[in-house]
N, C-alpha and C. Protein backbone atom coordinates (compact mmCIF):
# COMPACT_ATOMS: atom_id res chain seq x y z
N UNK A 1 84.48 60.50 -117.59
CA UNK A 1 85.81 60.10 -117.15
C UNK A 1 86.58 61.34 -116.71
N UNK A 2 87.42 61.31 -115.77
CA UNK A 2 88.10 62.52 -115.18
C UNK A 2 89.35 62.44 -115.60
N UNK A 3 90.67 63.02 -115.99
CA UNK A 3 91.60 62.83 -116.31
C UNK A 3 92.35 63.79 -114.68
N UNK A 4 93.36 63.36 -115.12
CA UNK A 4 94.35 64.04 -113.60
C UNK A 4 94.61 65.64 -113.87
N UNK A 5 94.71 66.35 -112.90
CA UNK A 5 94.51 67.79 -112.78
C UNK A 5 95.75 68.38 -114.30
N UNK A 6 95.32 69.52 -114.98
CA UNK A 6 96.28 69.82 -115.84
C UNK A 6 97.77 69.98 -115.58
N UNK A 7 98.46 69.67 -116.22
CA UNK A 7 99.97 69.16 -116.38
C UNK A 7 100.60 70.23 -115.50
N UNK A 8 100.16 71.53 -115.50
CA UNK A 8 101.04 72.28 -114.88
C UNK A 8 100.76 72.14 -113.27
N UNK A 9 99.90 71.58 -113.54
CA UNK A 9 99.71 71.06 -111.90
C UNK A 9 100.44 69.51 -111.22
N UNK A 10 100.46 69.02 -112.66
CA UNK A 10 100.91 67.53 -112.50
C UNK A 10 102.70 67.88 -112.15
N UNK A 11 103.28 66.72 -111.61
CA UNK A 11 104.21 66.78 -110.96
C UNK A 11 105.59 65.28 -111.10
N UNK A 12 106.29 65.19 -111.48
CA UNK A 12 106.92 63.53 -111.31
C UNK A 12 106.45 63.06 -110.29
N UNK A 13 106.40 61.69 -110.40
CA UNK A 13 106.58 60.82 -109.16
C UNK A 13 106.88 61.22 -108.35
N UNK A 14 106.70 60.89 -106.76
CA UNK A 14 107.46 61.37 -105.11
C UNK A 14 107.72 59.75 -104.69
N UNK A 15 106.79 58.74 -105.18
CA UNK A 15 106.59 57.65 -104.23
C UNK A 15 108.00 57.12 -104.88
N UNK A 16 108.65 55.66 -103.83
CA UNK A 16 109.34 55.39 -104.24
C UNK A 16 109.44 54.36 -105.63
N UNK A 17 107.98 54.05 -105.76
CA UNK A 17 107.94 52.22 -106.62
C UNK A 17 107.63 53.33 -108.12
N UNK A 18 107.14 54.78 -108.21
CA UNK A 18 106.84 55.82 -108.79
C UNK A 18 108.28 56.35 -109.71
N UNK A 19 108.90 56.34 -108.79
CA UNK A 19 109.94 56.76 -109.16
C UNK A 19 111.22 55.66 -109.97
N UNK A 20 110.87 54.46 -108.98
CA UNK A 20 111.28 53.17 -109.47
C UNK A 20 111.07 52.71 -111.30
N UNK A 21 109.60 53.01 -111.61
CA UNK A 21 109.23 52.63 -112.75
C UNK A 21 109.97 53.54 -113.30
N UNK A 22 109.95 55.40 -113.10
CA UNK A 22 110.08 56.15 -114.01
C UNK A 22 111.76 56.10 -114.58
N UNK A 23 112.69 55.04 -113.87
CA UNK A 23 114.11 55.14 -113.74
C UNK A 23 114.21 54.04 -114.69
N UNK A 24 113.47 52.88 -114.84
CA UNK A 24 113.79 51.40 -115.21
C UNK A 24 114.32 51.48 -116.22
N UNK A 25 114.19 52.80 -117.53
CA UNK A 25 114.74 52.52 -118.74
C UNK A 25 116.15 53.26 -118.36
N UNK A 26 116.21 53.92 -117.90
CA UNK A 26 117.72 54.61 -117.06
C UNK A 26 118.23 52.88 -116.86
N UNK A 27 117.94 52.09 -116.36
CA UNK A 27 118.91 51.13 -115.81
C UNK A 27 119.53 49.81 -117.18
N UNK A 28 117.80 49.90 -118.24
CA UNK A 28 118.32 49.21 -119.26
C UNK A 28 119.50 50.19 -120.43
N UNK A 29 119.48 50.98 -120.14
CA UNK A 29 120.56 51.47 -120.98
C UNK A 29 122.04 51.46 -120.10
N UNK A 30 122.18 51.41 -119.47
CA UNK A 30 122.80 51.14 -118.33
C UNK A 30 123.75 49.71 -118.44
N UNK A 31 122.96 48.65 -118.83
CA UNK A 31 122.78 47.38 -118.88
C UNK A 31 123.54 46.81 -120.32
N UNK A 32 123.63 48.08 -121.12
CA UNK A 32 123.83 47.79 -122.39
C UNK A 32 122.81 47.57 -123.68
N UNK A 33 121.10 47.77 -123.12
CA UNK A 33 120.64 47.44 -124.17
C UNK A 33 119.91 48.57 -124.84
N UNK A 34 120.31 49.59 -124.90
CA UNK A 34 119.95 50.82 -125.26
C UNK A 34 119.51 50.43 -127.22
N UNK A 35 120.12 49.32 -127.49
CA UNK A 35 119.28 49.12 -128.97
C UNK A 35 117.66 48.96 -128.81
N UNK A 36 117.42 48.46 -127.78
CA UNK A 36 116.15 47.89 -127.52
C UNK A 36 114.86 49.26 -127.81
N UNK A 37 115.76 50.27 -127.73
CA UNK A 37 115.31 51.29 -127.94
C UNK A 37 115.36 52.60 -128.79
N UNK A 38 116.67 52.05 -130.05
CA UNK A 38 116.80 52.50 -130.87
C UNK A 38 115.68 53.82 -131.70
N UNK A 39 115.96 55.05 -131.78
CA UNK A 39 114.99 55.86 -132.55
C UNK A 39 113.76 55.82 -131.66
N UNK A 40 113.29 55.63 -130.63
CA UNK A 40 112.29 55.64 -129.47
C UNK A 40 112.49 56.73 -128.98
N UNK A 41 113.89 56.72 -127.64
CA UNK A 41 114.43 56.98 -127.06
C UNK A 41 115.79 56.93 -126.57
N UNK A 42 115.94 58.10 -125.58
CA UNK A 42 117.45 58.81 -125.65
C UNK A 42 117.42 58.69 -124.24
N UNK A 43 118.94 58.20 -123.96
CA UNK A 43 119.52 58.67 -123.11
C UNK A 43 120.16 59.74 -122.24
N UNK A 44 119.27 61.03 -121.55
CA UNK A 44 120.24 62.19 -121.36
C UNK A 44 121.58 62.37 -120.43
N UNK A 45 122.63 62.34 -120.06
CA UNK A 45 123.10 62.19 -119.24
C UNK A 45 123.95 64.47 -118.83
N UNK A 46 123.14 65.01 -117.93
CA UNK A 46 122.92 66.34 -117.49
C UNK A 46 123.75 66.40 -116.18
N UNK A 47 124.25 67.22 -115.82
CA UNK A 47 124.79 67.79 -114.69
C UNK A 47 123.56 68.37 -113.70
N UNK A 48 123.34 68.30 -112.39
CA UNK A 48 122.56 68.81 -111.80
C UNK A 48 122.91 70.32 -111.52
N UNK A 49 122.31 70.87 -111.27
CA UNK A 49 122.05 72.20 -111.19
C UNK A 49 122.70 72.78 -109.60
N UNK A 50 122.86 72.24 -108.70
CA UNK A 50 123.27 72.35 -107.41
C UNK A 50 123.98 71.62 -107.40
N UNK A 51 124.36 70.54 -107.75
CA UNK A 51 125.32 69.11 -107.08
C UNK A 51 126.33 69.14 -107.79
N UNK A 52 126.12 69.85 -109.43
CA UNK A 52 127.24 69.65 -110.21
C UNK A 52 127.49 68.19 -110.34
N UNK A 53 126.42 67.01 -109.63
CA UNK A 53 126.99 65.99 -110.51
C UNK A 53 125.72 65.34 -111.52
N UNK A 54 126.86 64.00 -112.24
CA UNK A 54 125.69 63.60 -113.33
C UNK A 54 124.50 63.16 -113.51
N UNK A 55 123.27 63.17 -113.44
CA UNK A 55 122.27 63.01 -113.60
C UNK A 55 121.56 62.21 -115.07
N UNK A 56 120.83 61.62 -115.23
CA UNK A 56 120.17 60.89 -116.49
C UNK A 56 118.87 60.64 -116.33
N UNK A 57 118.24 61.09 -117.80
CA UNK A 57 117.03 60.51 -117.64
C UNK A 57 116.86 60.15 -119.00
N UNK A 58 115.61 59.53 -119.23
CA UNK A 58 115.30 59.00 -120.49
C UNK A 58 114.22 59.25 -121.11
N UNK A 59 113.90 60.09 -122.77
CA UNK A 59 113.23 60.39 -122.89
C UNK A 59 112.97 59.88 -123.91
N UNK A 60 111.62 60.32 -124.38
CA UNK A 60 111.13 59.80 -125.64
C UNK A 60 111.24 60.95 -127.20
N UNK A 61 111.49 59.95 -128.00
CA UNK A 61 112.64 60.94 -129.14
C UNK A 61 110.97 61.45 -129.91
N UNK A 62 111.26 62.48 -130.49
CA UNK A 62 110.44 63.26 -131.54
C UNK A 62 110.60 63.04 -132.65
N UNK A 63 111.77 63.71 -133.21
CA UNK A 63 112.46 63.92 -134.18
C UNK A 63 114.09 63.30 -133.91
N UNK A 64 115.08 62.71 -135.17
CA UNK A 64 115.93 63.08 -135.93
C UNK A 64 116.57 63.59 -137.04
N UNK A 65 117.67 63.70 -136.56
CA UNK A 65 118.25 64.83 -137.97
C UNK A 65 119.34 63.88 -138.52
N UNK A 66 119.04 62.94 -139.21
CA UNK A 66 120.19 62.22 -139.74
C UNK A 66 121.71 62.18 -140.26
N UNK A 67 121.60 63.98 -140.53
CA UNK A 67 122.72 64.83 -141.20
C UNK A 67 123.01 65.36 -140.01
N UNK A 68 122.36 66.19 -139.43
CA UNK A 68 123.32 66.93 -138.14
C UNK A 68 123.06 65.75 -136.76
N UNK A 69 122.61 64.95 -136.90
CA UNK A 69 122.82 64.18 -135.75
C UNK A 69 121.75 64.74 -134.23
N UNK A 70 121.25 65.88 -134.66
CA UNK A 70 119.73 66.66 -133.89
C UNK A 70 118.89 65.68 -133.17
N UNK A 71 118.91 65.68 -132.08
CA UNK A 71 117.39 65.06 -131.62
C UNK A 71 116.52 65.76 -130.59
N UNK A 72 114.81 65.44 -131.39
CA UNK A 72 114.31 66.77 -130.59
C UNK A 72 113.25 65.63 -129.39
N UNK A 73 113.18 66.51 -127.80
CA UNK A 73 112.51 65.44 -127.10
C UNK A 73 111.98 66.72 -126.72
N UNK A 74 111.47 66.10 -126.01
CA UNK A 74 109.81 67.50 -124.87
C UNK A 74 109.60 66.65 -123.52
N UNK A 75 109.76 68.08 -122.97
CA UNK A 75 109.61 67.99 -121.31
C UNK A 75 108.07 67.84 -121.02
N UNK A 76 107.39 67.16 -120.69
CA UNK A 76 105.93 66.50 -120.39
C UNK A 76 105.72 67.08 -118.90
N UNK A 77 106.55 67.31 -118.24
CA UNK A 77 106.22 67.93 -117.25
C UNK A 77 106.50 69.36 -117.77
N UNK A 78 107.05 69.77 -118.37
CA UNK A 78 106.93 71.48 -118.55
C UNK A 78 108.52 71.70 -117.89
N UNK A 79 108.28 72.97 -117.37
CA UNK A 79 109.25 73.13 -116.42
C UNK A 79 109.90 72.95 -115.28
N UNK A 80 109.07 72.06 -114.92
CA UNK A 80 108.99 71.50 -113.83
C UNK A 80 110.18 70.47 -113.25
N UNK A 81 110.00 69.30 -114.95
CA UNK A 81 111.38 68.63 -114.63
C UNK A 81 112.31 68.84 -114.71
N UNK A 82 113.02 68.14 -113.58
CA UNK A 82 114.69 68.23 -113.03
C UNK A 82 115.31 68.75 -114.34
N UNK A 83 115.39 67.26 -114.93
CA UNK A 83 116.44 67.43 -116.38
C UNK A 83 116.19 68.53 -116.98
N UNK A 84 115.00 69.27 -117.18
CA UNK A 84 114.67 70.35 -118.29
C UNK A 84 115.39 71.08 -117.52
N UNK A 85 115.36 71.50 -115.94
CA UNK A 85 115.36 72.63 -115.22
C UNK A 85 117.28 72.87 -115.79
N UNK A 86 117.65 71.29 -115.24
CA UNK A 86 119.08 71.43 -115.08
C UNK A 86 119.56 71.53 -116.48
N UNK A 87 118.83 71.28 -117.74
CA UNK A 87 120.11 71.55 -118.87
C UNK A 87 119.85 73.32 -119.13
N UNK A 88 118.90 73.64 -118.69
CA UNK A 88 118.78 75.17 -118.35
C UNK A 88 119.64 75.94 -117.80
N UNK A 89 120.21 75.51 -117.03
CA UNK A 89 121.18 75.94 -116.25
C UNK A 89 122.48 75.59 -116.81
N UNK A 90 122.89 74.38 -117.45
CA UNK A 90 124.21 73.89 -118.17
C UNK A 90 123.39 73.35 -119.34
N UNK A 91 124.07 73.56 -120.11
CA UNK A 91 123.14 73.08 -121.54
C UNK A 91 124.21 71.86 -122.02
N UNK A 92 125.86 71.87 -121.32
CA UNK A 92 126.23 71.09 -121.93
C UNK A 92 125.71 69.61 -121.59
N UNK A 93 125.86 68.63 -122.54
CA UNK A 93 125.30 67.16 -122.32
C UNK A 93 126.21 66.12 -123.03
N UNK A 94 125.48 64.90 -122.40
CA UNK A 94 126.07 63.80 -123.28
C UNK A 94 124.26 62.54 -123.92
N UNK A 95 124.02 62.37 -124.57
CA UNK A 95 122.68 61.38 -124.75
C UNK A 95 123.26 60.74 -126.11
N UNK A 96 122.74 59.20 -125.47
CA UNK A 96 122.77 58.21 -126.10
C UNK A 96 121.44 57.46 -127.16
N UNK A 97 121.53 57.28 -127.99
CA UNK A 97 120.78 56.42 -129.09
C UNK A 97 120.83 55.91 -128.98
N UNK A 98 120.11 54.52 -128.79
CA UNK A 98 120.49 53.14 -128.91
C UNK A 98 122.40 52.62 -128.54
N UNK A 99 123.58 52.55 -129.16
CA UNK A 99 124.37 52.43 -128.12
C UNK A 99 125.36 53.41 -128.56
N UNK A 100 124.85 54.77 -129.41
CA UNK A 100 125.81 55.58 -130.01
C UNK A 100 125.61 56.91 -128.87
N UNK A 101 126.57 57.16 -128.57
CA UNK A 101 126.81 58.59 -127.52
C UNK A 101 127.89 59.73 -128.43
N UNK A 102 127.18 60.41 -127.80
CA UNK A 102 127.36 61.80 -128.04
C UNK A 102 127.34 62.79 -127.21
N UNK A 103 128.42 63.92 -127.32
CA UNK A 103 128.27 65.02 -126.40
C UNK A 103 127.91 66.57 -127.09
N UNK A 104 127.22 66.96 -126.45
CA UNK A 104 126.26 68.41 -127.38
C UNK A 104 126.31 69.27 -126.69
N UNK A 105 125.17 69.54 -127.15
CA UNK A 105 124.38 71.02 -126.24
C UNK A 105 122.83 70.97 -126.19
N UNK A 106 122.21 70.66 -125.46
CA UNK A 106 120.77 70.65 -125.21
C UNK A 106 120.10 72.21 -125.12
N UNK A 107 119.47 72.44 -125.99
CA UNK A 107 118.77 73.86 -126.30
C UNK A 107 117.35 74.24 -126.51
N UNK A 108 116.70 74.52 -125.28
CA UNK A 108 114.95 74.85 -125.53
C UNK A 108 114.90 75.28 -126.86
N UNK A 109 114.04 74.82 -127.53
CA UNK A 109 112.90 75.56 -128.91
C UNK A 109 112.73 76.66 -128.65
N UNK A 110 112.05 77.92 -129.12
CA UNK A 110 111.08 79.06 -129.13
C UNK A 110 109.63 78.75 -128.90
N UNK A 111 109.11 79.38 -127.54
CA UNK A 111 107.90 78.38 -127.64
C UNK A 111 107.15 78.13 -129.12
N UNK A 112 106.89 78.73 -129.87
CA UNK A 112 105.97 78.96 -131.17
C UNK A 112 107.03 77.80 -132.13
N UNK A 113 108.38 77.39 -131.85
CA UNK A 113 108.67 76.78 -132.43
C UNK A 113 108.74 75.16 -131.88
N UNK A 114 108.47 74.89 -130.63
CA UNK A 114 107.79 73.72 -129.50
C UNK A 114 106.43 73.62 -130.15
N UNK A 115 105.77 74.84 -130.35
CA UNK A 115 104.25 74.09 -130.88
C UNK A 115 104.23 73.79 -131.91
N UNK A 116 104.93 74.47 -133.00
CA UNK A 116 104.78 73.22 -134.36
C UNK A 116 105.44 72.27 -134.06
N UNK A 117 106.87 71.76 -133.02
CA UNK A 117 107.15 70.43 -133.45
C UNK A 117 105.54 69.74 -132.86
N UNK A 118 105.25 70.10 -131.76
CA UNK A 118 103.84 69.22 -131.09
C UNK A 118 102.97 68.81 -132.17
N UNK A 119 103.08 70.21 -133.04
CA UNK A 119 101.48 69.55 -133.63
C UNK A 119 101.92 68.93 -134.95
N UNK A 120 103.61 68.53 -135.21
CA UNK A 120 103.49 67.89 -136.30
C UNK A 120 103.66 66.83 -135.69
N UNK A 121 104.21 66.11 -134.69
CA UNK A 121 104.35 65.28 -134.12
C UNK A 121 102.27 64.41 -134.36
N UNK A 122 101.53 65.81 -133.49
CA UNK A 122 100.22 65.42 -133.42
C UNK A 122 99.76 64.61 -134.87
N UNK A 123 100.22 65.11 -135.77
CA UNK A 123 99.75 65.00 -137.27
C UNK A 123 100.11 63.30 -137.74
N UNK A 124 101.62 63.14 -137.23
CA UNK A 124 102.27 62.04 -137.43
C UNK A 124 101.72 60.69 -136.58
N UNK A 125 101.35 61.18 -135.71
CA UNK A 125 101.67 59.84 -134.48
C UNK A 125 100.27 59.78 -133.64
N UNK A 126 99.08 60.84 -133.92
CA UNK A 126 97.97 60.79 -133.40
C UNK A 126 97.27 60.01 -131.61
N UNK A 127 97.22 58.90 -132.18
CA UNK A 127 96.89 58.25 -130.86
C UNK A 127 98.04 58.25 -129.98
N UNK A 128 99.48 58.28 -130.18
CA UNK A 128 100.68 58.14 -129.09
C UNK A 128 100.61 59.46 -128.39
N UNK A 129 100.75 60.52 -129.38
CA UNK A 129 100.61 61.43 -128.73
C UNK A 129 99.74 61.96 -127.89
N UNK A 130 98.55 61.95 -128.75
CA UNK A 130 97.28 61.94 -127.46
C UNK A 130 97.13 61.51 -126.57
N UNK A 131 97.38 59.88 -126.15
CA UNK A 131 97.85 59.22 -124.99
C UNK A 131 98.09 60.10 -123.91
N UNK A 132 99.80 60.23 -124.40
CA UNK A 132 100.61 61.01 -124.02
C UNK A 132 100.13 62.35 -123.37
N UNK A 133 99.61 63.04 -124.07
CA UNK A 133 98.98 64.13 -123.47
C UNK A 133 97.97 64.39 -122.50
N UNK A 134 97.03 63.23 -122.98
CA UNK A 134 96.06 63.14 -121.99
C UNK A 134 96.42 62.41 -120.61
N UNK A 135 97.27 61.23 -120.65
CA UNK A 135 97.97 61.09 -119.31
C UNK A 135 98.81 61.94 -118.39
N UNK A 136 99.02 63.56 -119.21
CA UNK A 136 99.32 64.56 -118.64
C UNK A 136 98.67 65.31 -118.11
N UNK A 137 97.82 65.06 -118.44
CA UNK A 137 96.48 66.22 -117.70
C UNK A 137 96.01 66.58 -118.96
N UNK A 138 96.14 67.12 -119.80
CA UNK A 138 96.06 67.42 -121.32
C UNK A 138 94.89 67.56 -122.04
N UNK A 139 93.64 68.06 -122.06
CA UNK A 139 92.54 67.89 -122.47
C UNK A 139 92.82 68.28 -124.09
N UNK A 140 93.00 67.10 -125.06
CA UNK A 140 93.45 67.19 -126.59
C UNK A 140 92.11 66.66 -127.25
N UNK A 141 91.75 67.04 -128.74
CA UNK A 141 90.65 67.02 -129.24
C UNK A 141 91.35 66.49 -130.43
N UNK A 142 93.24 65.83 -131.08
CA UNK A 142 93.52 66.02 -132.41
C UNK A 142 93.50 67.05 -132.92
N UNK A 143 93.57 68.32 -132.51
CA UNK A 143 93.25 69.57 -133.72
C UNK A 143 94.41 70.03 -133.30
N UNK A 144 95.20 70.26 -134.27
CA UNK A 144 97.19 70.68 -134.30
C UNK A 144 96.70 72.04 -133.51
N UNK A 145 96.32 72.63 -133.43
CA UNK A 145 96.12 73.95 -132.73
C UNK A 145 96.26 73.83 -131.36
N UNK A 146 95.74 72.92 -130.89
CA UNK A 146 95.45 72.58 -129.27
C UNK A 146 97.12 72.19 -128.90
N UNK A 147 97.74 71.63 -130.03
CA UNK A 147 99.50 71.23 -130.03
C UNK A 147 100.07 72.45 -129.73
N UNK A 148 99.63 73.28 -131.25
CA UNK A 148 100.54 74.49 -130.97
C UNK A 148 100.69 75.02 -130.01
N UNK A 149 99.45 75.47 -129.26
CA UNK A 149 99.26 75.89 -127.69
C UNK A 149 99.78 75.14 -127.03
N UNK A 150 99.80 74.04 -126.64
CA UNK A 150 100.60 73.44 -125.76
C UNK A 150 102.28 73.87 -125.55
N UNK A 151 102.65 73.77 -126.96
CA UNK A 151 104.28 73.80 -126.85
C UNK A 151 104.61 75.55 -127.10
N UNK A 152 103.54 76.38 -127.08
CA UNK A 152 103.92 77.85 -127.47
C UNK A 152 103.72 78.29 -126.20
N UNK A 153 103.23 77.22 -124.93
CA UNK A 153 102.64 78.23 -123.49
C UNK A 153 104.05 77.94 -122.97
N UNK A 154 104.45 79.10 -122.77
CA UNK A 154 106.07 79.03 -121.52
C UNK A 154 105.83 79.14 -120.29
N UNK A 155 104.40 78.82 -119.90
CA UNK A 155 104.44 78.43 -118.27
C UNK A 155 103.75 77.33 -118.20
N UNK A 156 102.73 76.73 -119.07
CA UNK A 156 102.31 76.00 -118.22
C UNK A 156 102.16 74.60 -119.89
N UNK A 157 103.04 75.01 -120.53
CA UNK A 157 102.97 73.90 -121.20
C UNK A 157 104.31 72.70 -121.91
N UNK A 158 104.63 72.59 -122.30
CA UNK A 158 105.24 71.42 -123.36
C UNK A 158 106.55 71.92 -123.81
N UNK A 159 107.37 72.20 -123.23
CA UNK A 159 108.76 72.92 -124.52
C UNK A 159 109.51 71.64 -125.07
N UNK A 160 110.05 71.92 -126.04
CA UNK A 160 110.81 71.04 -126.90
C UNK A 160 112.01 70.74 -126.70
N UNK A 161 113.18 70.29 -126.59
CA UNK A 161 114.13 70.51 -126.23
C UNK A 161 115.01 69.91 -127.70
N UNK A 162 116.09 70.78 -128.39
CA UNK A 162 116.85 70.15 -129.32
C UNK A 162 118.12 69.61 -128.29
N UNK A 163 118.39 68.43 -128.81
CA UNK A 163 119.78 68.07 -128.32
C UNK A 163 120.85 68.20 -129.88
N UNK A 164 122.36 68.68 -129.75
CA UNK A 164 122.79 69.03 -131.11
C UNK A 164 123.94 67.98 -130.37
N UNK A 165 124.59 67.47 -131.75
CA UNK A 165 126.01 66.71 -131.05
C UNK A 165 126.74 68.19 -131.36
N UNK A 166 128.02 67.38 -130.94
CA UNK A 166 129.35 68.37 -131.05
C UNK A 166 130.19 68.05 -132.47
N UNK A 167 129.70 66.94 -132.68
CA UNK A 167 130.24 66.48 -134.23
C UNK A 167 129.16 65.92 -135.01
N UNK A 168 129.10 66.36 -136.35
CA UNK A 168 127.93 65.38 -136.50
C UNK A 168 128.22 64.30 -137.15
N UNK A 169 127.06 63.00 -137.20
CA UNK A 169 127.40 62.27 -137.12
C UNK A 169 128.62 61.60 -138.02
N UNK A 170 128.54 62.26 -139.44
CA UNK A 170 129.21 61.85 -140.54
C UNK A 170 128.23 60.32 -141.22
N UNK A 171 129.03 60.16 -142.37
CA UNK A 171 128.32 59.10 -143.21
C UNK A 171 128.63 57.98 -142.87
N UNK A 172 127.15 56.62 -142.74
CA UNK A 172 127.26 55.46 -142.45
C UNK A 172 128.28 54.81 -142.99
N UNK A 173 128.67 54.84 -143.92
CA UNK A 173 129.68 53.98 -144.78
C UNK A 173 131.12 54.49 -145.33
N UNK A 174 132.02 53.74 -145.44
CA UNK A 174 133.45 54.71 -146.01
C UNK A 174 133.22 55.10 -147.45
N UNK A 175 134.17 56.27 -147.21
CA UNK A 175 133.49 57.11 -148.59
C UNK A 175 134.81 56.16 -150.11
N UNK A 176 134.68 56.23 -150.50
CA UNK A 176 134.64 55.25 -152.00
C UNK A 176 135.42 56.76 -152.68
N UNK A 177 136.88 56.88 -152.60
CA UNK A 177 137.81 57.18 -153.50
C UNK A 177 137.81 56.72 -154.82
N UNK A 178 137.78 57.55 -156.02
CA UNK A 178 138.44 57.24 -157.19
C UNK A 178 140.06 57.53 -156.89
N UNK A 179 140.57 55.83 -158.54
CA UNK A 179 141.84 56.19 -158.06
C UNK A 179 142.29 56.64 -159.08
């Protein structure tokens, strides 16, 4: 079986029905049903890099931080994609959870710190991730090492991206005074 040329070669969509699919969850959050996707995926909403205007895409969540409100996603294209390129350039943001928004700061990992989230991710979630990788070009074997490398190469692999709010979230419930 051949898999598609390695990731740093791989590229987004150009076609239009390509590009169509890669937007569709952009439109259900859009729509209001961003629960549908609760703890999945995030909504980014980024400034472009030239246009100065807003831009969104939707990614798939890694990690949360329940206390600081943290969520960590990874650029699958590398550097390549827009959104990675452009919060590079403005880090400020706004991304949505399911239907809770927030405005932050979107901040690359250290690569060496991109490859452990990869390979704990790898550890956790096995077949998604592999998927995932291998529909990238990705030649993965399961061995967290092949992770680490992925998210520790700063040219041709995987960076992590933390999104931080600007507040965090605070506690689900009102806090319970003695009187």
């Amino acid at each position: 079986m051949t898999y598609p040329p390695p990731a740093h070669t791989q590229s987004p969509p150009d076609s239009p029905l390509g590009r169509a699919l890669l937007r569709a969850p952009v439109w259900l959050f859009r729509l209001g049903l961003g629960d549908l996707f609760v703890g999945r995926f995030v909504l980014l909403t980024h400034r472009g890099r030239h246009s100065g205007e807003p831009r969104q895409a939707v990614l798939e969540v890694l990690e949360t931080n329940d206390v600081t409100g943290a969520v960590l996603v990874a650029s699958g294209f590398g550097d390549r994609a827009q959104w990675y390129r452009n919060i590079r350039h403005e880090p400020r943001v706004l991304f949505q959870v399911g239907r809770r928004r927030r405005r932050g700061t979107a901040t690359p990992l250290p690569p060496e710190e991109s490859g452990r989230v990869l390979a704990h991710q790898a550890q956790k979630r096995p077949e998604t991730v592999g998927a995932l990788m291998r529909a990238l070009g990705h030649d993965v074997d399961g061995d967290p090492r092949v992770y680490e490398r992925l998210g520790a190469d700063p040219h041709h692999g995987i960076p992590v991206v933390r999104l931080l709010p600007d507040h965090p979230p605070g506690p689900r419930f009102p806090r319970v005074t003695a009187r």
